[in-house]
Protein backbone atom coordinates (compact mmCIF):
# COMPACT_ATOMS: atom_id res chain seq x y z
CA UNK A 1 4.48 -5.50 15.32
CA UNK A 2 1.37 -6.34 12.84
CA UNK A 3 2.56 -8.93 10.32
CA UNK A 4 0.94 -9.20 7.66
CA UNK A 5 1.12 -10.79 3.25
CA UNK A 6 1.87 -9.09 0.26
CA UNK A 7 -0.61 -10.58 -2.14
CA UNK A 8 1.12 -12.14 -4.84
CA UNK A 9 -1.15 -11.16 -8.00
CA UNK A 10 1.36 -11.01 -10.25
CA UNK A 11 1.94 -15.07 -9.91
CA UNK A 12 -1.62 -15.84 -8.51
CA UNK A 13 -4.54 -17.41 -9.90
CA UNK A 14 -7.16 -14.67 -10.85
CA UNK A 15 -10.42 -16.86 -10.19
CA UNK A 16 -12.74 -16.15 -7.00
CA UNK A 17 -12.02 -19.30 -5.24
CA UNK A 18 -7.79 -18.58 -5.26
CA UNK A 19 -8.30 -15.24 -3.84
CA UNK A 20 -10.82 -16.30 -1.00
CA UNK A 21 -8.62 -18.74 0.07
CA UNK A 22 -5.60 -16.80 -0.02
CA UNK A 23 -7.37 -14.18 2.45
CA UNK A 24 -9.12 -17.13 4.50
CA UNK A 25 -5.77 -18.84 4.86
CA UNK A 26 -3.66 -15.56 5.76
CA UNK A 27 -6.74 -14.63 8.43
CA UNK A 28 -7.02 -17.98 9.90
CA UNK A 29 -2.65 -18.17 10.34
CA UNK A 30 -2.67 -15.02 12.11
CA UNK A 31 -1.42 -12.51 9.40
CA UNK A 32 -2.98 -9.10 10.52
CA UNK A 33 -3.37 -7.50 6.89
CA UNK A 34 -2.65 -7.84 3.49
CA UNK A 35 -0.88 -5.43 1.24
CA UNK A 36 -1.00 -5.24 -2.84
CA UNK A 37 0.50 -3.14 -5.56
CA UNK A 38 -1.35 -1.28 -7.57
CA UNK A 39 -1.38 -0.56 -11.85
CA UNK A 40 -4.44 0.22 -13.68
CA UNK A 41 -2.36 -0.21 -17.31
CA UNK A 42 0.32 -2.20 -18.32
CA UNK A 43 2.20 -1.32 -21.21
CA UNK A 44 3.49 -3.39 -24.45
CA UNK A 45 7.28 -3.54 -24.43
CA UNK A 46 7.18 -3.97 -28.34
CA UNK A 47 5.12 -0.76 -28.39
CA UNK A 48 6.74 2.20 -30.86
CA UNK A 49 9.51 3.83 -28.82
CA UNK A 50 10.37 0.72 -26.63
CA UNK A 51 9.45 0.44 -22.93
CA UNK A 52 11.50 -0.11 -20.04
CA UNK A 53 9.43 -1.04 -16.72
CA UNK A 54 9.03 -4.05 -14.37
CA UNK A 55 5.85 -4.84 -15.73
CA UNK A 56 4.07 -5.27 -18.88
CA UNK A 57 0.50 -5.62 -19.68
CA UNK A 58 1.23 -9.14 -19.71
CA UNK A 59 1.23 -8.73 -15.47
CA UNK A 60 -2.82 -9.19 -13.67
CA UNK A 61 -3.31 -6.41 -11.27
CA UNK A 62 -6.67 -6.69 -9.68
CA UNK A 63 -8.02 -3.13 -8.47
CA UNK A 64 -7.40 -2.74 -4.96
CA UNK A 65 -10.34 -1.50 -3.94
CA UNK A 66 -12.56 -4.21 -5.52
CA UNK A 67 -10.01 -7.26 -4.32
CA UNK A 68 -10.28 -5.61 -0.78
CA UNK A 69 -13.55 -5.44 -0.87
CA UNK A 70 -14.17 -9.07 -1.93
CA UNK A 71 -11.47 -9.80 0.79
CA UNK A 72 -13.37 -8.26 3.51
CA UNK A 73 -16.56 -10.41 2.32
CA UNK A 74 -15.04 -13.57 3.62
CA UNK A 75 -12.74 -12.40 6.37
CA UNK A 76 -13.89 -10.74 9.68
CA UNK A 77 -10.22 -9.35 10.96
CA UNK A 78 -7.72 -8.50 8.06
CA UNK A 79 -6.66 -5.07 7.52
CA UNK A 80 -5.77 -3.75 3.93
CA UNK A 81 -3.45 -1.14 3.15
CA UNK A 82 -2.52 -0.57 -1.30
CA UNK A 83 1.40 -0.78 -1.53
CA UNK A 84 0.67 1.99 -2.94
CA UNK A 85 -1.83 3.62 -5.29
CA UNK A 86 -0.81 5.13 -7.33
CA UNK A 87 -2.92 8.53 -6.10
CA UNK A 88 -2.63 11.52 -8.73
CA UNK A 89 -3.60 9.39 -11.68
CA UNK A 90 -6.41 8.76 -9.79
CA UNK A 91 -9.71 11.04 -9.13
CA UNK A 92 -9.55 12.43 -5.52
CA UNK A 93 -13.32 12.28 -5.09
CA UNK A 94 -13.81 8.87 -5.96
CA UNK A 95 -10.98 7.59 -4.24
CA UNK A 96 -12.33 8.99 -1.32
CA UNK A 97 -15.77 7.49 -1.93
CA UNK A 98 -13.97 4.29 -2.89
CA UNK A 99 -11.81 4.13 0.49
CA UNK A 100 -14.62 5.23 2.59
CA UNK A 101 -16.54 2.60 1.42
CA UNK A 102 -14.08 -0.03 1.90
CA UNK A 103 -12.95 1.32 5.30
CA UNK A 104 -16.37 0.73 6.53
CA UNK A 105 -17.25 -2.94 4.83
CA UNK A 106 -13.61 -4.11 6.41
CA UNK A 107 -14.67 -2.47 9.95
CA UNK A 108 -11.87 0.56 10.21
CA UNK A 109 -9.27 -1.89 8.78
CA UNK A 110 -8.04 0.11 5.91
CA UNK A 111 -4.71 2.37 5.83
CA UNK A 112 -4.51 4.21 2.42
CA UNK A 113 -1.01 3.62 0.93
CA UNK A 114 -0.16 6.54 -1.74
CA UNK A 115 2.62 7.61 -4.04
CA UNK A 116 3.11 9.32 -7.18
CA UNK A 117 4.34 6.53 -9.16
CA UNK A 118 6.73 6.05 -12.58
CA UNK A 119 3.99 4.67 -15.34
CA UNK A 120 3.58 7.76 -17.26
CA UNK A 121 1.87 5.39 -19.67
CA UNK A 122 -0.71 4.78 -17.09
CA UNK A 123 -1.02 9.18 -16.92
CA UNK A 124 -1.40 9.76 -20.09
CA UNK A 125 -4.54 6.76 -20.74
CA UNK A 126 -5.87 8.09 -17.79
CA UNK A 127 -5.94 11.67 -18.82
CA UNK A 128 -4.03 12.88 -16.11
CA UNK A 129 -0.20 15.06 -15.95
CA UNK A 130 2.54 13.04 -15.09
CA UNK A 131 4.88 16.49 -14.73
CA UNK A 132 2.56 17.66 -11.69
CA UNK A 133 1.94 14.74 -10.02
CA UNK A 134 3.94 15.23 -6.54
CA UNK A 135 2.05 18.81 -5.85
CA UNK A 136 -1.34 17.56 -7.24
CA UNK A 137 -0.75 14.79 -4.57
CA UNK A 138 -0.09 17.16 -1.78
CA UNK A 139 -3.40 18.99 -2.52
CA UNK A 140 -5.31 15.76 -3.66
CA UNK A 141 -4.12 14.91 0.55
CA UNK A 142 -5.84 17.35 2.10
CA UNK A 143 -8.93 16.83 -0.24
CA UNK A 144 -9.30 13.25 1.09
CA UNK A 145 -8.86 14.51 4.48
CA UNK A 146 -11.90 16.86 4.30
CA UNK A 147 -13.54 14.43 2.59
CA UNK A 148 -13.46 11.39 5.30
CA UNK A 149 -14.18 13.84 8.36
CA UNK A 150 -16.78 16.76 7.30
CA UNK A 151 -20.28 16.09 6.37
CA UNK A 152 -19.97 18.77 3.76
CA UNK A 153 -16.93 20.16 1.69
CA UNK A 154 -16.52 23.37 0.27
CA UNK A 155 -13.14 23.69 -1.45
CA UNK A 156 -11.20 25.23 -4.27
CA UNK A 157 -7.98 24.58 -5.12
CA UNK A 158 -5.60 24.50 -7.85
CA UNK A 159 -6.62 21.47 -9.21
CA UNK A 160 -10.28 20.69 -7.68
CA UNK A 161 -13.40 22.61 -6.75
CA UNK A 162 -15.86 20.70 -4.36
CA UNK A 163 -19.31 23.18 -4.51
CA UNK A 164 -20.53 22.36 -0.74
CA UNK A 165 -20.67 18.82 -1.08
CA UNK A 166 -19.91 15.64 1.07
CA UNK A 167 -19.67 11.73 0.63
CA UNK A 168 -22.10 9.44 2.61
CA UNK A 169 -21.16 7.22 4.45
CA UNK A 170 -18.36 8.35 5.98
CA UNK A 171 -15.56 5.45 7.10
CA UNK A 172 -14.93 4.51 10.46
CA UNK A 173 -11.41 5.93 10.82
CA UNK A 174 -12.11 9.56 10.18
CA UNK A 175 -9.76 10.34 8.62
CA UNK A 176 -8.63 7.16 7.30
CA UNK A 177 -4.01 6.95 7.25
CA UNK A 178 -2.22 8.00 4.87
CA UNK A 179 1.08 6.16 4.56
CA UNK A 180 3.38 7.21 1.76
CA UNK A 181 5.65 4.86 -0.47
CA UNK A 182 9.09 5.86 -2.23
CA UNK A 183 12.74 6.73 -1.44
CA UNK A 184 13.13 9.54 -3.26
CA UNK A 185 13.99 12.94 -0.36
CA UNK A 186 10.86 14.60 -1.64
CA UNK A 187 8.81 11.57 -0.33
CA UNK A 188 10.53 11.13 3.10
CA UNK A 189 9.94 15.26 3.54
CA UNK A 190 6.62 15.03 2.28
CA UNK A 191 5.74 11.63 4.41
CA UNK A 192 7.10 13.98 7.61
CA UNK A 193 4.96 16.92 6.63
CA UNK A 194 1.76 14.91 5.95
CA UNK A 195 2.15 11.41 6.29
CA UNK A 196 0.88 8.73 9.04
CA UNK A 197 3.73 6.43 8.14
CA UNK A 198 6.39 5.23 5.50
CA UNK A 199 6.37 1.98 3.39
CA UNK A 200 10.45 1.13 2.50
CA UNK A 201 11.06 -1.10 -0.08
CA UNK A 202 14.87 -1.65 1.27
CA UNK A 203 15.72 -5.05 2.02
CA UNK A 204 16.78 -4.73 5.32
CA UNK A 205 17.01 -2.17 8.38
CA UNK A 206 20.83 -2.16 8.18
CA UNK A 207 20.32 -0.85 3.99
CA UNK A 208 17.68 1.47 4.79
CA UNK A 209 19.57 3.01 7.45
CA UNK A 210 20.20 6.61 5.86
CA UNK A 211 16.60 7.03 4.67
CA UNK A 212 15.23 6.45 8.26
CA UNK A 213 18.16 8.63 9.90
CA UNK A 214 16.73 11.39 7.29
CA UNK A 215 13.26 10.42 8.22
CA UNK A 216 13.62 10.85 11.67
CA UNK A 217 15.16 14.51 11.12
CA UNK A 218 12.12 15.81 8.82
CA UNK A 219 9.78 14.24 11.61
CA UNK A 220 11.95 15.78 14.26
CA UNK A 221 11.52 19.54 11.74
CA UNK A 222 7.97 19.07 11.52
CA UNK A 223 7.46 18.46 15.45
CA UNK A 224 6.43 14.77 15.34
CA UNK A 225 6.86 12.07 17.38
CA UNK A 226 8.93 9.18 15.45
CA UNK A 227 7.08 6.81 18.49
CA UNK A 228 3.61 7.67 16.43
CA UNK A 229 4.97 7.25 13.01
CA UNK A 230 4.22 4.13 11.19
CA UNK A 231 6.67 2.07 9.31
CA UNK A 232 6.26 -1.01 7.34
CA UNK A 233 9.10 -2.25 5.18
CA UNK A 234 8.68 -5.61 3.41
CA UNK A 235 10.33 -9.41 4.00
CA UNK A 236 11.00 -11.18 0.29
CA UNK A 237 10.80 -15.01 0.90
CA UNK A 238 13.74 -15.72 -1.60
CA UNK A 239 15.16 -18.80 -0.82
CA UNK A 240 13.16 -19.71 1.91
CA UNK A 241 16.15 -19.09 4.75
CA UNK A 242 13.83 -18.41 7.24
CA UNK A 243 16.75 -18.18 9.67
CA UNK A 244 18.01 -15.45 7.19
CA UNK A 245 14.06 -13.80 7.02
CA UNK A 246 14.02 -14.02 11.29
CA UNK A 247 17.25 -11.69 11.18
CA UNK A 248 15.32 -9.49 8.93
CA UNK A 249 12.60 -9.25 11.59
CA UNK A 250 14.20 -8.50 14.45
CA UNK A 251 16.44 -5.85 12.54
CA UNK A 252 13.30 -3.92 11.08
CA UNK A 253 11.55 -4.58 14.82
CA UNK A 254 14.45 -3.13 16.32
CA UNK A 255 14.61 -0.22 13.83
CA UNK A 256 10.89 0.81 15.39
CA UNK A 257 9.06 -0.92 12.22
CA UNK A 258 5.12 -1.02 13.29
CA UNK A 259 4.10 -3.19 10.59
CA UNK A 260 5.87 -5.58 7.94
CA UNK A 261 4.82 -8.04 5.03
CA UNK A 262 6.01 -11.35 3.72
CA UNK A 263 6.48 -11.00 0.13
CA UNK A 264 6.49 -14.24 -1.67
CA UNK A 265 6.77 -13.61 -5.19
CA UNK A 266 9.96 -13.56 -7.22
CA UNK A 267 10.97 -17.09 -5.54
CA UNK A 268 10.03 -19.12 -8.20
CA UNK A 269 6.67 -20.44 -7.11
CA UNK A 270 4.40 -21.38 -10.21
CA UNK A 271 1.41 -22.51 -8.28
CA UNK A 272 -1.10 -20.89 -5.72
CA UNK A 273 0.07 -23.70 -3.64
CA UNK A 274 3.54 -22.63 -3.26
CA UNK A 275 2.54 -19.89 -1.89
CA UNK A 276 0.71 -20.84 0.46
CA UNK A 277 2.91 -23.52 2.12
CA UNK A 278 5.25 -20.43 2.30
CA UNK A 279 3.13 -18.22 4.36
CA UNK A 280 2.44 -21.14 6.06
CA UNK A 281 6.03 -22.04 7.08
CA UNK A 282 6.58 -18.40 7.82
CA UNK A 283 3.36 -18.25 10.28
CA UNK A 284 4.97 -21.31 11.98
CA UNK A 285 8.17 -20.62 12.66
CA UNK A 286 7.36 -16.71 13.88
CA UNK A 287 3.96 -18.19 16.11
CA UNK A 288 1.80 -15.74 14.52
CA UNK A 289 -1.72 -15.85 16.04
């Protein structure tokens, strides 16, 4: 199993020298990757109308592409996957161009996390439909497939129309995986259908046990191998119980999870510090290398 960090922007420092040694540290421990959420906007809760969301604009989201990128500068092994992107608000060219790019500065590192997302705030500033946004996702799929493996691309579809063209360079994982977040059945079917693997944000195996029976039916439908499927739930630090978070582990490993992340934030930590000693406690007491 790859074990890897949730980065914990929402309680980080923003400056250059927190981030490199937040990816430094989580390299040099033995953490294989690290995973971050993604929001372009955040919206003002004492906007007209209200708002009712997890975060506000008062929340820092760095871009994933560009804190990947500056990741992979001073790393040579960690993987990156976005938990998730938030895909159809998002131009399917450039995102290609964008993960291509990263895929090859990180050295075939990068997994491409996706969902549809619940900011329709963030749709409407960025001049996209929030009603279509499953489908357009389905089609913006295969566009980033053709995209990452043919030279040129000559495609027309509902919602794009690529003249005979092609990005350059290419990434090194052609084409680069596609794992899918959400819990909603539309997800799991379309994960089956098109997906490389699922990211569950269920506490524990033993919660997310219906979803994955469900899973393994529309894989099963669809002809694929659950063996080849990738999983990667998520580990929340809490309390710090590590004999609590190593009962975690061993029920997701046992549940055929491929990957999982620590999450540290919403335990309380105020400093960059904090959470660092708790990745480093975690590294410890699992042996990472």
């Amino acid at each position: 199993m790859h074990i890897g960090l949730v980065y914990p922007q929402t309680e980080y420092p923003t400056d250059p020298a927190a981030v490199r040694d937040y990816a430094q540290t989580a390299e040099a421990l033995g953490y294989t990757h690290v995973l971050a959420y993604d929001h372009v906007l955040g919206a003002n809760p004492d906007r007209p109308g209200g708002w009712s969301g997890p975060y506000t604009h008062r929340d820092p989201f760095m871009e994933p592409f560009v804190l990947f990128t500056y990741m992979a500068a001073v790393t040579t092994r960690l993987g990156f996957i976005p938990g998730i992107l938030i895909l159809p608000q998002r131009e399917t060219a450039l995102v290609a161009k964008q993960a291509a790019t990263l895929d090859v500065l990180c050295g075939g590192q990068l997994r491409l996390g996706v969902g549809t997302g619940w900011n329709e705030v963030e749709y409407v500033a960025l001049s996209q439909d929030f009603n279509t946004r499953g489908k357009r996702q389905e089609e913006q799929l295969e566009v980033l497939r053709l995209l990452w493996t043919q030279e040129l691309v000559t495609y027309q579809g509902r919602w794009h129309d690529i003249p005979d063209a092609g990005i350059n360079p290419l990434p090194v994982q052609r084409p680069i995986p596609l794992w899918f977040g959400g819990h909603a059945d539309a997800v799991l079917r379309r994960a089956a259908r098109l997906g490389d693997g699922w990211l569950p944000g269920f506490r524990t195996a033993e919660v997310a046990r219906e979803h994955l029976d469900r899973l393994d039916a529309y894989l099963a439908e669809a002809g694929r191998d659950r063996a080849a499927f990738g999983l990667e739930p998520r580990l929340h630090w809490g309390s710090g119980d590590l004999d609590a978070l190593g009962r975690a582990l061993e029920g997701w490993r046992a549940a055929g999870a491929t990957h999982i992340s620590l999450n540290t934030m919403g335990a309380g930590f105020r400093t960059a510090a904090e959470h660092l000693a708790a990745v480093r406690r975690f590294a410890e007491q699992f042996a990472l290398d």
